[in-house]
C-alpha atoms as a PDB file:
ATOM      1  CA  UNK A   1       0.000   0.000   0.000  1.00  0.00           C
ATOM      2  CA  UNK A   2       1.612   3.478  -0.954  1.00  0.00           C
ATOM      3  CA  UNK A   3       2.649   5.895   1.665  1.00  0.00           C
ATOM      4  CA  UNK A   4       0.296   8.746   2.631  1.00  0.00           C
ATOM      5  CA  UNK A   5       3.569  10.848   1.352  1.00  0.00           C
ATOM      6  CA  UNK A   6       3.470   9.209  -2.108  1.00  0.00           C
ATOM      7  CA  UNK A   7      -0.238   9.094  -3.009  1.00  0.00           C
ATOM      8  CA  UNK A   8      -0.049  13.138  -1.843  1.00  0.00           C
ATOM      9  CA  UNK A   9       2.959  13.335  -4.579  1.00  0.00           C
ATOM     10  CA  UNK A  10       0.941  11.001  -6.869  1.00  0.00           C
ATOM     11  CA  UNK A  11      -2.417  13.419  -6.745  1.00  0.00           C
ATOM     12  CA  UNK A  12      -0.628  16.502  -7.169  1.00  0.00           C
ATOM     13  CA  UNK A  13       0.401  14.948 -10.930  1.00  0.00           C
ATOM     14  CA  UNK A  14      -2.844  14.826 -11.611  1.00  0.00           C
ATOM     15  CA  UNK A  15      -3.730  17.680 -13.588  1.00  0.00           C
ATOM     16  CA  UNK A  16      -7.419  17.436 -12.592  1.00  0.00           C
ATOM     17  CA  UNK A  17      -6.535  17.901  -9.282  1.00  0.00           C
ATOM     18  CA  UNK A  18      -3.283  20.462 -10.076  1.00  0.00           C
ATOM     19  CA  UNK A  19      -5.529  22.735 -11.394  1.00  0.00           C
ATOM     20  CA  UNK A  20      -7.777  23.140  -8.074  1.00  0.00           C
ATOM     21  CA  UNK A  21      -5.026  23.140  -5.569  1.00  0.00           C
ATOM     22  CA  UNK A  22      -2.962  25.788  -8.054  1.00  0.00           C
ATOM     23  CA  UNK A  23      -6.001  28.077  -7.276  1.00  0.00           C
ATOM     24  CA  UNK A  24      -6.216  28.068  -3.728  1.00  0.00           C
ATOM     25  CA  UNK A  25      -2.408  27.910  -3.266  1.00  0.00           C
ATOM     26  CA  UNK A  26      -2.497  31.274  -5.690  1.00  0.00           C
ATOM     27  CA  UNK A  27      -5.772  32.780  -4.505  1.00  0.00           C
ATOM     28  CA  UNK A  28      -4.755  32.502  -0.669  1.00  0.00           C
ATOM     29  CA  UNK A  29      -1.416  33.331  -1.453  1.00  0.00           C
ATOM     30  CA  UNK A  30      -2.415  36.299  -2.954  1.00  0.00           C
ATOM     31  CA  UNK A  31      -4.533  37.456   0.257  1.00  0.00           C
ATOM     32  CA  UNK A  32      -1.844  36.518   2.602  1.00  0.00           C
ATOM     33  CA  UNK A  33       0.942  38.445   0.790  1.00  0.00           C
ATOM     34  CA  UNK A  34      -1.324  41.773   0.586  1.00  0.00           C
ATOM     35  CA  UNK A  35      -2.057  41.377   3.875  1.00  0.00           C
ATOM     36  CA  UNK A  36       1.507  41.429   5.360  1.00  0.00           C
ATOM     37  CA  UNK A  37       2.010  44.344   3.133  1.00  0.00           C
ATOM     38  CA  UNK A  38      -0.390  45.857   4.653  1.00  0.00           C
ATOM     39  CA  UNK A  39       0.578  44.913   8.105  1.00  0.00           C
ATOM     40  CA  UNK A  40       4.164  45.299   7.091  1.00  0.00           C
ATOM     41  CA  UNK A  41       3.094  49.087   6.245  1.00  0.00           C
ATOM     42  CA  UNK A  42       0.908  49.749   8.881  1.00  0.00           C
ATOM     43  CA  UNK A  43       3.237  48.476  11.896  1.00  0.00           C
ATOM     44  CA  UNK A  44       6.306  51.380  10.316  1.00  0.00           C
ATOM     45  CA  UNK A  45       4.180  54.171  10.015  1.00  0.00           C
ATOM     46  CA  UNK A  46       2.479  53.489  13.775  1.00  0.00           C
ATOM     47  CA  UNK A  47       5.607  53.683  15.295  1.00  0.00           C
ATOM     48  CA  UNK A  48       6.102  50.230  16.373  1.00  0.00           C
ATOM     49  CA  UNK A  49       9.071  50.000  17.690  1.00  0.00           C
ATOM     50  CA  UNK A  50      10.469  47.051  17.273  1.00  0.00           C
ATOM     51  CA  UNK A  51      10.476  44.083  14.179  1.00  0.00           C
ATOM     52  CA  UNK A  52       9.250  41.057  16.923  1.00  0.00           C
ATOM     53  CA  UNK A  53       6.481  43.176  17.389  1.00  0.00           C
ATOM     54  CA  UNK A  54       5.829  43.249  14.030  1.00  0.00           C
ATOM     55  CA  UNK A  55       6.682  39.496  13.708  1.00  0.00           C
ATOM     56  CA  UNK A  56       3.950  38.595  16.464  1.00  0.00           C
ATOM     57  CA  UNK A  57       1.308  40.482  14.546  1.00  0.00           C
ATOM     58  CA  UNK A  58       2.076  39.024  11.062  1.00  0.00           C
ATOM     59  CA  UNK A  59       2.464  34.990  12.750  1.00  0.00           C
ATOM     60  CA  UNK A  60      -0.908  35.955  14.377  1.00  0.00           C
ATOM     61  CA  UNK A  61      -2.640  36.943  11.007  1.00  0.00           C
ATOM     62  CA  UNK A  62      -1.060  33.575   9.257  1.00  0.00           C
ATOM     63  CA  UNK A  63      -2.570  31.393  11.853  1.00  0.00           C
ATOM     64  CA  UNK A  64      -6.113  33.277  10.953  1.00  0.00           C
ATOM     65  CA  UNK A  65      -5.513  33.146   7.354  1.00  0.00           C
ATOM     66  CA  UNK A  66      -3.345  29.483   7.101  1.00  0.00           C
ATOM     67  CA  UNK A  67      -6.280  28.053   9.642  1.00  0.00           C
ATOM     68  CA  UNK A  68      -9.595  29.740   7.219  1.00  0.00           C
ATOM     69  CA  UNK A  69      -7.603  28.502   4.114  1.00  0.00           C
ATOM     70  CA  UNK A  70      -7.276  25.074   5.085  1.00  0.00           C
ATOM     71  CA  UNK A  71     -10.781  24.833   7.045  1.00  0.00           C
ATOM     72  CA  UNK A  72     -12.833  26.668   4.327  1.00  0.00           C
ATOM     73  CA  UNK A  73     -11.481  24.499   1.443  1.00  0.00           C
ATOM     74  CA  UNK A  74     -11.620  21.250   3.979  1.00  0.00           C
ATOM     75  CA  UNK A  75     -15.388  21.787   4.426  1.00  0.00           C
ATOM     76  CA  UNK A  76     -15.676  23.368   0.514  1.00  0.00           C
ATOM     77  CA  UNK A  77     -14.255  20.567  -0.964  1.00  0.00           C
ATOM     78  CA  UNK A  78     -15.744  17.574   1.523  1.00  0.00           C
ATOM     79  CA  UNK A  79     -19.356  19.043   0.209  1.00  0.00           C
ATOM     80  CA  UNK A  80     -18.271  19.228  -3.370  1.00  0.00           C
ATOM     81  CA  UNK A  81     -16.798  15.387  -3.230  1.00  0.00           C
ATOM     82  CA  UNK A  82     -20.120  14.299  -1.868  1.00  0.00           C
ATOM     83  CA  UNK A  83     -22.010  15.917  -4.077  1.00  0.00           C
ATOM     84  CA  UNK A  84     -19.699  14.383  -7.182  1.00  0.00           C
ATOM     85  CA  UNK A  85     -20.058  10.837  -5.627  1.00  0.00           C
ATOM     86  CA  UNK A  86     -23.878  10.981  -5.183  1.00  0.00           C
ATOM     87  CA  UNK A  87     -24.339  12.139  -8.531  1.00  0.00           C
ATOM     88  CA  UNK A  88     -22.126   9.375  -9.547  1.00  0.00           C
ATOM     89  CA  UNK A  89     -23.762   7.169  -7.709  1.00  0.00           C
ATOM     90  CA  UNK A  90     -27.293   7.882  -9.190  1.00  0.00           C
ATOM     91  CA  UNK A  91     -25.588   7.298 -12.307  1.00  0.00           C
ATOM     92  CA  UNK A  92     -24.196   4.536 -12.458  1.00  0.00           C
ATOM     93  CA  UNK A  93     -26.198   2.747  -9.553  1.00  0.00           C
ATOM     94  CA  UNK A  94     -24.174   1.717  -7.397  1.00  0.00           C
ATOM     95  CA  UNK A  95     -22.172   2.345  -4.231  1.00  0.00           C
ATOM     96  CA  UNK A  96     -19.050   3.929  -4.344  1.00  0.00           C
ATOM     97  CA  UNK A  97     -17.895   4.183  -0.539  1.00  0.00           C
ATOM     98  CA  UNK A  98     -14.351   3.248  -0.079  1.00  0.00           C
ATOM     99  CA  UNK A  99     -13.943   3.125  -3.334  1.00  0.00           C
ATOM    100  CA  UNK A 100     -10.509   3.819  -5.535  1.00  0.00           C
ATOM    101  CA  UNK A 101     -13.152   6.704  -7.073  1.00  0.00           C
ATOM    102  CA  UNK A 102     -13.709   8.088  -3.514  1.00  0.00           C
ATOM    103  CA  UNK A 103     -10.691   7.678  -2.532  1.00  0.00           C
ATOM    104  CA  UNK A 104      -8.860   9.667  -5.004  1.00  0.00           C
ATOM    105  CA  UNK A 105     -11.559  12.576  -4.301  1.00  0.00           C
ATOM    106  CA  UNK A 106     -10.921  12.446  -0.849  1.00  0.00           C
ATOM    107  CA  UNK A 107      -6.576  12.416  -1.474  1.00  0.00           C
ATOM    108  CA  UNK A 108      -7.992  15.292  -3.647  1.00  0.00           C
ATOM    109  CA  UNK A 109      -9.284  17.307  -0.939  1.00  0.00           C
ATOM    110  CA  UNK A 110      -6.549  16.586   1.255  1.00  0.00           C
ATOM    111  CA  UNK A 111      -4.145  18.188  -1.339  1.00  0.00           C
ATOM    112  CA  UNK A 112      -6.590  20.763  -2.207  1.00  0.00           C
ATOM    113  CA  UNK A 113      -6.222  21.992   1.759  1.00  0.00           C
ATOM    114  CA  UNK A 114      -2.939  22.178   2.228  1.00  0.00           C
ATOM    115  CA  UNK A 115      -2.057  24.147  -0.694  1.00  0.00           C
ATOM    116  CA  UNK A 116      -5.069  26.479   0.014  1.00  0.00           C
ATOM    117  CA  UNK A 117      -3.442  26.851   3.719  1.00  0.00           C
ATOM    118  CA  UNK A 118       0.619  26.727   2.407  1.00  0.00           C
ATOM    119  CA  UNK A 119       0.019  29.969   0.302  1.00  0.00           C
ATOM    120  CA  UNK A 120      -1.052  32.033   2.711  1.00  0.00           C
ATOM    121  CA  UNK A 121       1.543  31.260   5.267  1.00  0.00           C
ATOM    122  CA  UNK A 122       4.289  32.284   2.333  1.00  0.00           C
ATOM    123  CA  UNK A 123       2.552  34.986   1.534  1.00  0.00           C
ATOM    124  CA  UNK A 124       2.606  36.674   5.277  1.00  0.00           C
ATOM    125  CA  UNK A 125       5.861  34.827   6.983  1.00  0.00           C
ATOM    126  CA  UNK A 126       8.200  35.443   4.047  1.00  0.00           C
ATOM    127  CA  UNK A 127       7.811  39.402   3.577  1.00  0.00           C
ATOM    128  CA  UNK A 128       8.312  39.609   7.335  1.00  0.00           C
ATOM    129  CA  UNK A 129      11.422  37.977   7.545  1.00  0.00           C
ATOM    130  CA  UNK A 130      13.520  41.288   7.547  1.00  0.00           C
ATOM    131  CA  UNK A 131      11.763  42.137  10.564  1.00  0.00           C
ATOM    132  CA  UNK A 132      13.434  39.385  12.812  1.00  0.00           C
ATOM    133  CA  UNK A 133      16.895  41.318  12.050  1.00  0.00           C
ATOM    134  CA  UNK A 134      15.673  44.697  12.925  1.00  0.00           C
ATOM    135  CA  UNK A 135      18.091  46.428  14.815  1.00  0.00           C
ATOM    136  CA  UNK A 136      21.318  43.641  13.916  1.00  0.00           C
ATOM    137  CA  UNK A 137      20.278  44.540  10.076  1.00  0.00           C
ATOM    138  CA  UNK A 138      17.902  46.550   8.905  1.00  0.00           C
ATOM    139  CA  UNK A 139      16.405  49.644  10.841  1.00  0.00           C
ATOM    140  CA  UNK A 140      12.684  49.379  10.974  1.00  0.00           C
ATOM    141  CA  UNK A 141      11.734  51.532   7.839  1.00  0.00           C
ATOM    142  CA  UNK A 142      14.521  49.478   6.451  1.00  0.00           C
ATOM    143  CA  UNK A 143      12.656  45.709   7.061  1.00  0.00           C
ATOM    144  CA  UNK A 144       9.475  47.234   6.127  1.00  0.00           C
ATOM    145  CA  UNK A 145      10.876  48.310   2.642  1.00  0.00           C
ATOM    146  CA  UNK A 146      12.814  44.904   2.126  1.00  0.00           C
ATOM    147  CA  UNK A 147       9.416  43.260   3.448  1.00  0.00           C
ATOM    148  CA  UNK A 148       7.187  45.095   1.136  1.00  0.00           C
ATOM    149  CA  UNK A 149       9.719  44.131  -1.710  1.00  0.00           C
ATOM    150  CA  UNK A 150       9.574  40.459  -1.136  1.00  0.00           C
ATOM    151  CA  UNK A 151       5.846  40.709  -0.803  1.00  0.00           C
ATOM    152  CA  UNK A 152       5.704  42.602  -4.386  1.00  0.00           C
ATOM    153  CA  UNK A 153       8.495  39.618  -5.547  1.00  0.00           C
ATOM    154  CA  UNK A 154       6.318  36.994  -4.267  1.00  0.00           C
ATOM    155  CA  UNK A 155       3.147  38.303  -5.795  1.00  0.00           C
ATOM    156  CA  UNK A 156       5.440  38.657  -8.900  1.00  0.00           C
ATOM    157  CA  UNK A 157       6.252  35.215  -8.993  1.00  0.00           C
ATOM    158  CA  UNK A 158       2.638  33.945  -8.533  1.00  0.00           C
ATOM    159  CA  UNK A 159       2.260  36.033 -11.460  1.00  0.00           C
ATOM    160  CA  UNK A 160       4.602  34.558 -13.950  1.00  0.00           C
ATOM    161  CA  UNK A 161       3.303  30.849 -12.450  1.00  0.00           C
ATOM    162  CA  UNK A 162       0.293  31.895 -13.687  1.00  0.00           C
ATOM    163  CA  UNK A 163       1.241  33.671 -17.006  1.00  0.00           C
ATOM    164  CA  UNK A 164       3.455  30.925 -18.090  1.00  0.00           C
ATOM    165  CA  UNK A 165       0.989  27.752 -16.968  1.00  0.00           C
ATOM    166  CA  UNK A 166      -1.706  30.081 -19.375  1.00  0.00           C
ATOM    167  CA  UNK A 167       0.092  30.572 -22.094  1.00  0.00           C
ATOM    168  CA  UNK A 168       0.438  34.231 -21.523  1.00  0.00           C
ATOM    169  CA  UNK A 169       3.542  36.837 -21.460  1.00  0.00           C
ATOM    170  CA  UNK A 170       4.533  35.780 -17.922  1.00  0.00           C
ATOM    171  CA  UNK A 171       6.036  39.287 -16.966  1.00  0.00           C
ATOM    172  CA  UNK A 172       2.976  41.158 -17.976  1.00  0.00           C
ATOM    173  CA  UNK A 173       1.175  38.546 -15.748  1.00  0.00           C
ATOM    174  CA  UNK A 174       3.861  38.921 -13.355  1.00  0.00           C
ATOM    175  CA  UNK A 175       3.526  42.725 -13.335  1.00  0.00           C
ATOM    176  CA  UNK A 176      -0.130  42.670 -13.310  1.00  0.00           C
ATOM    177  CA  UNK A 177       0.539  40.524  -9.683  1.00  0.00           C
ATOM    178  CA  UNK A 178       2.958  42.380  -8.169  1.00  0.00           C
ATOM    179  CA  UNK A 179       1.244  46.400  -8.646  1.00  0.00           C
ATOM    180  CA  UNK A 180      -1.227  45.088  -6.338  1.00  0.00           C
ATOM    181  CA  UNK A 181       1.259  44.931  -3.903  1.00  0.00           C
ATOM    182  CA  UNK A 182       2.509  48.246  -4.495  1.00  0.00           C
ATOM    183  CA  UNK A 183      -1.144  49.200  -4.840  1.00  0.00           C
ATOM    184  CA  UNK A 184      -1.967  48.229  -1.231  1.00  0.00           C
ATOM    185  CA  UNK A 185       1.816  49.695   0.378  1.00  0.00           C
ATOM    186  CA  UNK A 186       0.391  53.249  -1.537  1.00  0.00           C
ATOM    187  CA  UNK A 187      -2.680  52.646  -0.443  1.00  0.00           C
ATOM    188  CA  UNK A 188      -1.869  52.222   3.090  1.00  0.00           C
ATOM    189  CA  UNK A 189       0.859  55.306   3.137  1.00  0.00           C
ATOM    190  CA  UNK A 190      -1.969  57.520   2.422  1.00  0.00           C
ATOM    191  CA  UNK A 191      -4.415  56.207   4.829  1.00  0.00           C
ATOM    192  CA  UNK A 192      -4.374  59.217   8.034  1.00  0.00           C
ATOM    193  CA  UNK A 193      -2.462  57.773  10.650  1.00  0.00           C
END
């Protein structure tokens, strides 16, 4: 019988089921990179005065976003699998519990939610990196610019992903990505204090 491990690396080959996990991991991604810029942006200009700060705020918003991500999809996907197999099942007329059909839906879902919950946490935990070497490093207006810049690089990349598995001019896709960052940092400078 194959591992857990392999028949995790076995679904996410399957295109079928690629293509669904791809949007969550992107989709979440997406809303957990803009909102670390945003935190990122907000913590500077309040005068927080000091990155772990800033690092406690942005783990606490990835344990919000990471735990909706997985637990939305979880309960999104469980419905949608059920509703699949009955239809099947009126189909064809038969029974299809603990079957290699319900199976792989249910290995589906299982990939499904931890991609939906693994973009999110990259999106916040990677921009705020700089923060943990504020004041060895990087002065605090100098993490939040190298945080908003790997925020805008990450969104970039998610961009060209997409671009390239479309068919499209990845940088345009990439840019397209990554001025929402920027977007939300201008945004969020503006905003009165």
């Amino acid at each position: 019988m194959p591992s857990p491990t392999s028949r995790f690396l076995r679904l996410l080959r399957d295109e079928s089921v690629l293509a669904i996990a791809r949007r969550y991991f992107v989709s979440n991604g997406f809303d957990g990179t803009l909102t670390s810029i945003g935190i990122i942006v907000g913590a500077v200009l309040s005068g927080i005065p000091d990155g772990f700060t800033v690092v406690k705020i942005g783990v606490g918003a990835a344990v919000g976003l990471g735990t909706s991500a997985v637990w939305s999809v979880w309960e999104i996907e469980r419905a949608e699998t059920r509703a699949d197999i009955r239809r099947l099942e009126r189909a064809m007329l038969v029974d299809l519990d603990d079957t290699q059909v319900e199976q792989k839906k249910r290995g589906a879902r299982t990939v499904h939610a931890t991609l939906s919950g693994l973009g999110p946490l990259i999106g916040i935990l990677v921009p705020l990196v700089p923060f943990a070497f504020e004041g060895s490093v990087f002065s605090m207006a100098e993490a939040g610019f190298v945080g908003v810049a790997l925020g805008t690089g990450i969104l970039a990349v998610f961009g060209a992903y997409m671009g390239s598995i479309s068919g499209q001019r990845w940088y345009v896709s990439a840019f397209r990505m990554a001025l929402a960052g920027l977007v939300v940092a201008g945004i969020n400078v503006v905003l009165p204090s």
